[in-house]
Protein backbone atom coordinates (compact mmCIF):
# COMPACT_ATOMS: atom_id res chain seq x y z
CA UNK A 1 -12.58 -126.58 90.79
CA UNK A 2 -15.95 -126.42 92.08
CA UNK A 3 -18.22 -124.89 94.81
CA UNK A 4 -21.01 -126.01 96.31
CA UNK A 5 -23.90 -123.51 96.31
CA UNK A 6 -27.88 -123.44 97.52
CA UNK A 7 -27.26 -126.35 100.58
CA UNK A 8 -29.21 -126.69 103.76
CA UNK A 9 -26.65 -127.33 106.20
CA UNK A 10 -27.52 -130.27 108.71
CA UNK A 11 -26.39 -130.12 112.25
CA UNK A 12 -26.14 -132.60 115.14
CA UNK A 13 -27.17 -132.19 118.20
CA UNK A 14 -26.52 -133.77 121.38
CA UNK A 15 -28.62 -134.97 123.87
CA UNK A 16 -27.69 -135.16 127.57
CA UNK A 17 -27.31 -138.61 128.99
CA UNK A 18 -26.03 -140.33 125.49
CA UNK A 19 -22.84 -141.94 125.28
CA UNK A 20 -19.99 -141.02 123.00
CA UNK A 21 -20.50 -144.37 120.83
CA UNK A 22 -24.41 -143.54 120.03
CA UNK A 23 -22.79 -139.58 119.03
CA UNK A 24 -20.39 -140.70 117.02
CA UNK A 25 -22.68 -143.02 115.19
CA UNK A 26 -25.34 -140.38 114.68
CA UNK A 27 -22.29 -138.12 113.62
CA UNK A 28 -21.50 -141.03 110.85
CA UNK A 29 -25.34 -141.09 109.62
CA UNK A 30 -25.39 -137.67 109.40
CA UNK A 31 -22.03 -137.40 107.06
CA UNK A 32 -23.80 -140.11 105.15
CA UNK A 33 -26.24 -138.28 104.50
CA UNK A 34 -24.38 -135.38 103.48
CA UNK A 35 -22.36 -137.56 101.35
CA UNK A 36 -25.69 -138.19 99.32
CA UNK A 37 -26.71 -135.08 98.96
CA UNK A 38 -23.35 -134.20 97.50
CA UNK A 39 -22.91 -137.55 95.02
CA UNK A 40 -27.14 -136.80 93.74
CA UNK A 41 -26.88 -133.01 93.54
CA UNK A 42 -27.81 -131.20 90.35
CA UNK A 43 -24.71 -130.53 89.02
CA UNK A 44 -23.82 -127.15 86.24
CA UNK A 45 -20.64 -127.19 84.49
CA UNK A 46 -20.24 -123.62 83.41
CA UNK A 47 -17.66 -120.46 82.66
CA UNK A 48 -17.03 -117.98 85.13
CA UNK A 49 -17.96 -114.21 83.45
CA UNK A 50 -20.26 -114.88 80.59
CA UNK A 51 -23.81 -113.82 80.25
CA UNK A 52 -25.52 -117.27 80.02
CA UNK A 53 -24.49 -118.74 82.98
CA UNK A 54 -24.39 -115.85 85.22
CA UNK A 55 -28.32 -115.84 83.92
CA UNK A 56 -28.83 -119.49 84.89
CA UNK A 57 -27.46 -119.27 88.40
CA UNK A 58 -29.54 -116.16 89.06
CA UNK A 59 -32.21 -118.49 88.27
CA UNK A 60 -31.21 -121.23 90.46
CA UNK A 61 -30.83 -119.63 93.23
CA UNK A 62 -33.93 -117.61 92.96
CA UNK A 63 -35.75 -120.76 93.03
CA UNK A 64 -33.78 -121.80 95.68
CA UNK A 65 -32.26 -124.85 93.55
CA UNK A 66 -29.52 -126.36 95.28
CA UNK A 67 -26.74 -127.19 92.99
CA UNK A 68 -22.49 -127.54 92.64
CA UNK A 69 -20.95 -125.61 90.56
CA UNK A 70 -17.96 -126.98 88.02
CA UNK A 71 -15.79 -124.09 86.39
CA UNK A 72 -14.99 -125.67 82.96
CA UNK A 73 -11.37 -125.05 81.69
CA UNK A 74 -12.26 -123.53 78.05
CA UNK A 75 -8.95 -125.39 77.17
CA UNK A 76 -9.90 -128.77 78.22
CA UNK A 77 -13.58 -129.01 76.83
CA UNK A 78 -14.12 -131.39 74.78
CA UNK A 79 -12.62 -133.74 77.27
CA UNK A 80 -15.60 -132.61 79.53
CA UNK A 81 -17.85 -133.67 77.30
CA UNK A 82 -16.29 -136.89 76.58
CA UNK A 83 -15.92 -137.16 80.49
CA UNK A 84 -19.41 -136.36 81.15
CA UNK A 85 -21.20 -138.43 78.03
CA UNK A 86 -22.88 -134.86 76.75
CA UNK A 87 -24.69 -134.26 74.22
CA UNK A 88 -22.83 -130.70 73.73
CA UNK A 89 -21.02 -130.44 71.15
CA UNK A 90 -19.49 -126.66 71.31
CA UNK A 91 -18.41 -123.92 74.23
CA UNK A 92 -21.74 -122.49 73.02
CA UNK A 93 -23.36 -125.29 74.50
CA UNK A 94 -22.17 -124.12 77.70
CA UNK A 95 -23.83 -123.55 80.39
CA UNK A 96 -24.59 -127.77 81.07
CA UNK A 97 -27.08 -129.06 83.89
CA UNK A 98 -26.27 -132.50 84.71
CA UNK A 99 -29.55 -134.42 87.27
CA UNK A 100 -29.39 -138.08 87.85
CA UNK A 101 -27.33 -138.92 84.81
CA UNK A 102 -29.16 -136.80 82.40
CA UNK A 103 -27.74 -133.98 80.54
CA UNK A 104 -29.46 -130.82 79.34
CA UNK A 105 -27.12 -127.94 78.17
CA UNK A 106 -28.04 -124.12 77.51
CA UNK A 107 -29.54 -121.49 80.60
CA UNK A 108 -32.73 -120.83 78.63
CA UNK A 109 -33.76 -125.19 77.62
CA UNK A 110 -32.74 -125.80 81.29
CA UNK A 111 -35.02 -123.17 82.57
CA UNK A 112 -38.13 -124.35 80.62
CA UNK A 113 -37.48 -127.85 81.17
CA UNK A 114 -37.14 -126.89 85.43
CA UNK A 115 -40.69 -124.36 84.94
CA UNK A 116 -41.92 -127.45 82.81
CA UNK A 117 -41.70 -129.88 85.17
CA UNK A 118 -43.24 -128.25 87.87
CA UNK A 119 -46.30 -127.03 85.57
CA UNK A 120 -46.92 -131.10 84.63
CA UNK A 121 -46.11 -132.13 88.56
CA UNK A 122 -48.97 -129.14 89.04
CA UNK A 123 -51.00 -131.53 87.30
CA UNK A 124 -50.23 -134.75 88.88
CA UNK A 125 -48.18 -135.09 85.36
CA UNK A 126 -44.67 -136.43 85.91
CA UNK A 127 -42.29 -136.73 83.55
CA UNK A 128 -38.72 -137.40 83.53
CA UNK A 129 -36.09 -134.85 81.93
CA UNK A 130 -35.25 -136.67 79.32
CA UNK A 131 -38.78 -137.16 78.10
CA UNK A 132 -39.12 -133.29 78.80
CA UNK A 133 -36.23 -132.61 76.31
CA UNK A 134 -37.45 -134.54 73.39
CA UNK A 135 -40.70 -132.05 73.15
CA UNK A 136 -38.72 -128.73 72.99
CA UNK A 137 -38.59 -127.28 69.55
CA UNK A 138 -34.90 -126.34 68.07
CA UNK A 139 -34.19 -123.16 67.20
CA UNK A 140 -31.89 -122.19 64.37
CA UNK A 141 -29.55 -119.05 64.31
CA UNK A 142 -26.75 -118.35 62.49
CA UNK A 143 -23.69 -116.28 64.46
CA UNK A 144 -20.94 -113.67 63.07
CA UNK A 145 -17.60 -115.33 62.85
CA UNK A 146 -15.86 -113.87 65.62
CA UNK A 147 -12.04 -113.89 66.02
CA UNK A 148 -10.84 -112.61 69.07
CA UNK A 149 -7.46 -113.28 71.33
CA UNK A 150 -9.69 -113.36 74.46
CA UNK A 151 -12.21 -116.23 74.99
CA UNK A 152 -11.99 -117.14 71.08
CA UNK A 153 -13.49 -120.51 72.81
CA UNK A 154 -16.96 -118.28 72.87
CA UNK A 155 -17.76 -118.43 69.95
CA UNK A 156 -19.11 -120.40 66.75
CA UNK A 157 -20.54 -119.72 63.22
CA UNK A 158 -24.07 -121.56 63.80
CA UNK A 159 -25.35 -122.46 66.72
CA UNK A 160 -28.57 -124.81 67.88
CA UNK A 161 -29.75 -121.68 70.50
CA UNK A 162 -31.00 -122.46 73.42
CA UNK A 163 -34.92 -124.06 73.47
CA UNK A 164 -36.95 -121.27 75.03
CA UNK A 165 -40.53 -122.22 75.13
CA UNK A 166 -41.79 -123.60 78.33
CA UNK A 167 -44.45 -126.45 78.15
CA UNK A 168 -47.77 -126.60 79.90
CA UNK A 169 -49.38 -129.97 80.28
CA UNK A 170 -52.76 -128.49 78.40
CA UNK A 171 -50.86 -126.48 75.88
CA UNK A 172 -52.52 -128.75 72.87
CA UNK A 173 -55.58 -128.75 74.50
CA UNK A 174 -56.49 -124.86 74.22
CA UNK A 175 -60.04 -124.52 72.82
CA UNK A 176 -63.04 -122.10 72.95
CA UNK A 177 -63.50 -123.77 76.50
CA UNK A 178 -60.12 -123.24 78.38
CA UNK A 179 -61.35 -122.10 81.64
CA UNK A 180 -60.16 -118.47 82.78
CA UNK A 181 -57.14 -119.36 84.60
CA UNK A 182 -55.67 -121.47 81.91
CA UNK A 183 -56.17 -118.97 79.31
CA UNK A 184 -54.23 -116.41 82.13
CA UNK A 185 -51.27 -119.18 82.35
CA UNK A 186 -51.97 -119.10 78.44
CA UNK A 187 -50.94 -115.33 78.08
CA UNK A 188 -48.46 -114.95 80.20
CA UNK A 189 -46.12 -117.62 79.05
CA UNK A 190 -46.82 -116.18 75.72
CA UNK A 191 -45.52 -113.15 76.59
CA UNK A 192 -42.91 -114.38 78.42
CA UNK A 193 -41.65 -116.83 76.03
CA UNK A 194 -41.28 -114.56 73.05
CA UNK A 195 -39.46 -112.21 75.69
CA UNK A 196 -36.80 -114.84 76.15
CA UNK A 197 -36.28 -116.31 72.46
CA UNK A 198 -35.59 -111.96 72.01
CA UNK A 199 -33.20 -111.93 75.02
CA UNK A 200 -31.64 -115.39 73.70
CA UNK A 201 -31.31 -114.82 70.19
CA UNK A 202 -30.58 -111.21 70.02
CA UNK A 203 -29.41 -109.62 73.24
CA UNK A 204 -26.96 -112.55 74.62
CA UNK A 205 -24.71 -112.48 71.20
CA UNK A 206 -24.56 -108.44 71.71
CA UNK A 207 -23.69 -108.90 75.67
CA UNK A 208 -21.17 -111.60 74.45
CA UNK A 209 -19.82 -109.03 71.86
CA UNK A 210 -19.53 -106.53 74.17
CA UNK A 211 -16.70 -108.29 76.14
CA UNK A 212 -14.14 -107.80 73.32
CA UNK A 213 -14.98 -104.38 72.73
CA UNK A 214 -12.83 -102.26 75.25
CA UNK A 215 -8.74 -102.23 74.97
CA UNK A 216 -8.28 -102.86 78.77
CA UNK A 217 -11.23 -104.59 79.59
CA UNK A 218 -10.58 -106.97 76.65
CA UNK A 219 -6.68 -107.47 79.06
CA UNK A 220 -8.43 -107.72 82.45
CA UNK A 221 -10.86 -110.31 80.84
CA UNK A 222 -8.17 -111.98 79.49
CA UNK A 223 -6.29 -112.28 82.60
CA UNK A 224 -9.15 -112.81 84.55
CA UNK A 225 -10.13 -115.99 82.36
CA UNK A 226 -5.99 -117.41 82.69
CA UNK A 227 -6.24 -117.68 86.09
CA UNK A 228 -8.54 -120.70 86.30
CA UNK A 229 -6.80 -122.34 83.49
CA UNK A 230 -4.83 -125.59 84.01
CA UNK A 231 -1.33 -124.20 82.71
CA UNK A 232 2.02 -123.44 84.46
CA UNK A 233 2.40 -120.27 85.99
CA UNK A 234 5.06 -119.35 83.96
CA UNK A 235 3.06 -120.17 80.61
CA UNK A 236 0.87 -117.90 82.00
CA UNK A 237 2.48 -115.52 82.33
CA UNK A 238 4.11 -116.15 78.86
CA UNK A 239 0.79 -116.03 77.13
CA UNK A 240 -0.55 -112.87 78.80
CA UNK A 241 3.18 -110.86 78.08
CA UNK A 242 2.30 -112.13 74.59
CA UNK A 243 -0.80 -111.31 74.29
CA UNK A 244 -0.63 -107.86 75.40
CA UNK A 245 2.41 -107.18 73.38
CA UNK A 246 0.03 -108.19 70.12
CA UNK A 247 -2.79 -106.34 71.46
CA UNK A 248 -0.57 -103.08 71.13
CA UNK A 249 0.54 -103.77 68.11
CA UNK A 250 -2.77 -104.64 66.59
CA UNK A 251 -4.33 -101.52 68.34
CA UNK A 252 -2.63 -99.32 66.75
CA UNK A 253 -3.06 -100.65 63.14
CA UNK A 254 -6.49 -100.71 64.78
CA UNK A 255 -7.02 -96.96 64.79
CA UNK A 256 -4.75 -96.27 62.16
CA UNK A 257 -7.59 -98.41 60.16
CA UNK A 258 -10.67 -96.97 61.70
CA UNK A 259 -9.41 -93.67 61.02
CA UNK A 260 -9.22 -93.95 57.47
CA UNK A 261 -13.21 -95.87 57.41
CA UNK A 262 -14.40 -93.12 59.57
CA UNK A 263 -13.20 -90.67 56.84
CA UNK A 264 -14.31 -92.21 53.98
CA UNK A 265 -17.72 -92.21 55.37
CA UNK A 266 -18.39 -95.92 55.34
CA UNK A 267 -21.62 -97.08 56.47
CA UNK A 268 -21.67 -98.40 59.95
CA UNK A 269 -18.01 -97.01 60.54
CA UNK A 270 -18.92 -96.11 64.57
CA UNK A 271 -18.93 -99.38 65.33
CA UNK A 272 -15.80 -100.71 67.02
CA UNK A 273 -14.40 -104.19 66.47
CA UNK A 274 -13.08 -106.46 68.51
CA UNK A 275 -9.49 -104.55 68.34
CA UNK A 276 -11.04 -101.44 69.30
CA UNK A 277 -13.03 -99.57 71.74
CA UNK A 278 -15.83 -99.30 74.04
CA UNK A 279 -18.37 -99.33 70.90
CA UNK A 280 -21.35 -96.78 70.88
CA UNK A 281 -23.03 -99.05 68.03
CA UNK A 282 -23.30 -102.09 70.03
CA UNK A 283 -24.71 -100.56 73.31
CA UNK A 284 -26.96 -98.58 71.26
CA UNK A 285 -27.84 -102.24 70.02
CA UNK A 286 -28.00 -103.60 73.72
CA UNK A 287 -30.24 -100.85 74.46
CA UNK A 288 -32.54 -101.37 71.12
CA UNK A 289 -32.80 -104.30 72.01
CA UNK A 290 -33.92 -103.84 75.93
CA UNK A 291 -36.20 -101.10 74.56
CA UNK A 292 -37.96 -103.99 72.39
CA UNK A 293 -38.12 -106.25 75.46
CA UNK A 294 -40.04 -103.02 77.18
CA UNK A 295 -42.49 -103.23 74.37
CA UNK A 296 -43.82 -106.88 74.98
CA UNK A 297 -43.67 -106.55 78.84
CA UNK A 298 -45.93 -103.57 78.08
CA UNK A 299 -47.83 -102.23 80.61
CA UNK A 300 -47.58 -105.02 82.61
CA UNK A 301 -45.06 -104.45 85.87
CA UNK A 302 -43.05 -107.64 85.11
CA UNK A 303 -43.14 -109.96 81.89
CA UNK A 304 -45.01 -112.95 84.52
CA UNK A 305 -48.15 -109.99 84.60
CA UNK A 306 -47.99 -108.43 88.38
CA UNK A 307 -45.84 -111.18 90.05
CA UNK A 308 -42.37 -111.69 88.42
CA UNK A 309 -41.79 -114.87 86.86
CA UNK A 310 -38.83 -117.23 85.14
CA UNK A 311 -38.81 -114.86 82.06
CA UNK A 312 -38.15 -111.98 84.59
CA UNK A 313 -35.29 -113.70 86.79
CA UNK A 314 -33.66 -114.96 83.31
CA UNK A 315 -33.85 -111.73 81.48
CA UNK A 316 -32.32 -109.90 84.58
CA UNK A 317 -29.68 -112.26 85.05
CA UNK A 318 -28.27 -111.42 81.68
CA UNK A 319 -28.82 -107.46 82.74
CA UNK A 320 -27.22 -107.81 86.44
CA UNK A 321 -23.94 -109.83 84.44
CA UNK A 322 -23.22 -106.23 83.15
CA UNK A 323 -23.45 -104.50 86.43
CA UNK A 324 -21.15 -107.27 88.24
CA UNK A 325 -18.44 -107.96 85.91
CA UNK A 326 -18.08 -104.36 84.26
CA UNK A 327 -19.80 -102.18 86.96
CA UNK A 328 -18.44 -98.63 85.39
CA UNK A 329 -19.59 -99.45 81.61
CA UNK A 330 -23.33 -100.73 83.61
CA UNK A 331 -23.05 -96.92 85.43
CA UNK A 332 -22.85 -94.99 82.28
CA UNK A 333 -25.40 -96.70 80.06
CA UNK A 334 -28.00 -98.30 82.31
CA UNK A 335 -29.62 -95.05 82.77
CA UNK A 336 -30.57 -94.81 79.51
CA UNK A 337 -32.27 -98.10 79.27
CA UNK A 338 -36.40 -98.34 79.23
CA UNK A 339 -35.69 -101.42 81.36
CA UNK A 340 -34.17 -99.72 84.41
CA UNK A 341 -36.88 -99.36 86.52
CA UNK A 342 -37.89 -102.70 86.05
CA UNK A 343 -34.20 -104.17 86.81
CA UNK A 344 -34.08 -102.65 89.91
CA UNK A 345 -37.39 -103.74 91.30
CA UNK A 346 -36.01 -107.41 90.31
CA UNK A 347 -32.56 -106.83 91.95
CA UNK A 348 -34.37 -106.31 94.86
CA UNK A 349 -36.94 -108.71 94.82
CA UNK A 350 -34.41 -111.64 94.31
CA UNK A 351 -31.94 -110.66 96.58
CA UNK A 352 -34.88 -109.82 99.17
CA UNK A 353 -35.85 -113.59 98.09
CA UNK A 354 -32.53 -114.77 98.98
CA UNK A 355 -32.58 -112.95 102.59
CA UNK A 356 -35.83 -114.64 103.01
């Protein structure tokens, strides 16, 4: 299933004295048209409800990007990638951007290849996407094993993260003679960059994590992510009477468990697992970790300097994926993150953007 998202809508209008055979062939140019724009639009395969493409789409349409939308059946995706000729090669590869035939998968490499572009075309540099994609870096990081009834598609042991660092067409060229406002462009993507590789390497796994961490938000999740897959309804409803019958079952071993950790005064025994509870370790985690993204943004109002920038929209997409798909849990713990003012200075300057 998809949805189209970001289009300019294109009217026809009719002028007096104009016959209905000149109309209706207008009327067939103009569905022509639209036809185009459909068959060349950027397309981004994604899944509904997880952090990284929630992030990229806040992007996208922040810059006003206009783009269809493909909700990827978790089930089915390897034959997506067969389908599609990507270069993915795991759910973790998810979200993919697919432009004229080329294929560029994670929210954070699509991001810097988008701000990348337009910093060459700046320039009068052009280059296509593919030649943009051979000059990112890759990035290394090694993931817990995570087993988990809900979404176990999520996950994987190592993953090739996401390619953060956005390129500047004079980035090998600084010197003792940069002029001022390339040293400026110079800073800030510093700082934004190494506020991104944080956010990617660190604070998506623990927003990821988080998802499993609650008994019934762990079921609603679950449900949530059955309904757009391709099965009968009455498997459906198979799996989830199944599913919640084991999640009672290993609940309560759950606690029984925890109980006995908890009391032998293991280290690290407030954490919850992915049988157990809304965890106080992890969100202390999430909100280490915003609390470190603070620290490089500084004094500075946004991570971009005064003006927000790509850093800023990506880094509050991942934020604003907590406050729209588990509103209560964002309620009780946003308040106590150093980022708060800052988040809701962005959700209103995008969605003022987006009016505008």
């Amino acid at each position: 299933m998809s949805r189209f998202l970001g289009c300019r809508s294109i009217g026809v209008s009719g002028i007096a004295g104009i016959g209905i055979g000149a109309f209706q062939m207008t009327k067939n140019i103009v569905n022509a048209k639209e036809a185009e724009q459909v068959k060349t639009a950027t397309k981004v395969y994604g899944f509904i409800g997880i952090p990284d493409t929630h992030s990229l789409e806040t992007y996208l349409k922040w810059k006003k990007i206009q783009y269809e939308f493909v909700d990827v059946n978790p089930l089915k995706i390897e034959e997506l990638f067969t389908e599609t000729d990507c270069d993915a090669k795991t759910p973790f590869d998810i979200p993919v951007m697919e432009e004229e035939g080329v294929f560029i998968s994670g929210s954070s490499l699509i991001i810097s290849i988008i701000e990348s572009q337009e910093n060459f075309a700046s320039n009068n540099e052009f280059f296509s996407l593919e030649e943009l994609k051979k000059r990112f870096p890759k990035i290394k990081v090694a993931w817990q094993t995570m087993e988990s009834a809900l979404n176990k598609f999520l996950y994987t042991q190592e993953k090739v993260m996401n390619r953060c660092w956005t390129l500047h067409p004079i980035q090998d060229k600084l010197d003792e003679d940069m002029d001022n406002e390339t040293l400026r462009f110079h800073k800030i993507t510093k700082r934004a960059n190494k506020a991104r590789t944080l956010a990617d390497e660190e604070l998506k796994p623990l927003l990821l994590h988080s998802m499993h961490l609650d008994y019934a938000q762990s079921f609603r999740n679950t449900s949530k992510f059955y309904e757009n897959v391709d099965l009968p309804v009455y498997s459906k409803h198979l799996t989830l009477a199944s599913y919640a019958h084991a999640r009672r079952s290993n609940y309560k071993d759950y606690l029984a468990g925890r109980k006995k950790v908890i009391e032998s005064g293991e280290k690290g025994a407030d954490h919850g697992t992915l049988m157990g509870f809304e965890s106080e370790g992890i969100w202390n985690d999430i909100a280490s970790k915003i609390a470190d993204l603070a620290k490089i943004k500084s004094k500075n109002d946004y991570f971009g300097g005064k003006a927000p920038n790509f850093a800023d929209v990506e880094i509050f997409g991942l934020l604003n994926f907590v406050e729209i798909f588990e509103p209560e849990i964002f309620e009780r713990r946003s308040e106590h993150w150093l980022l708060i003012d800052w988040y809701r200075n962005m959700k209103k300057i995008i969605y003022d953007d987006r009016e505008n």
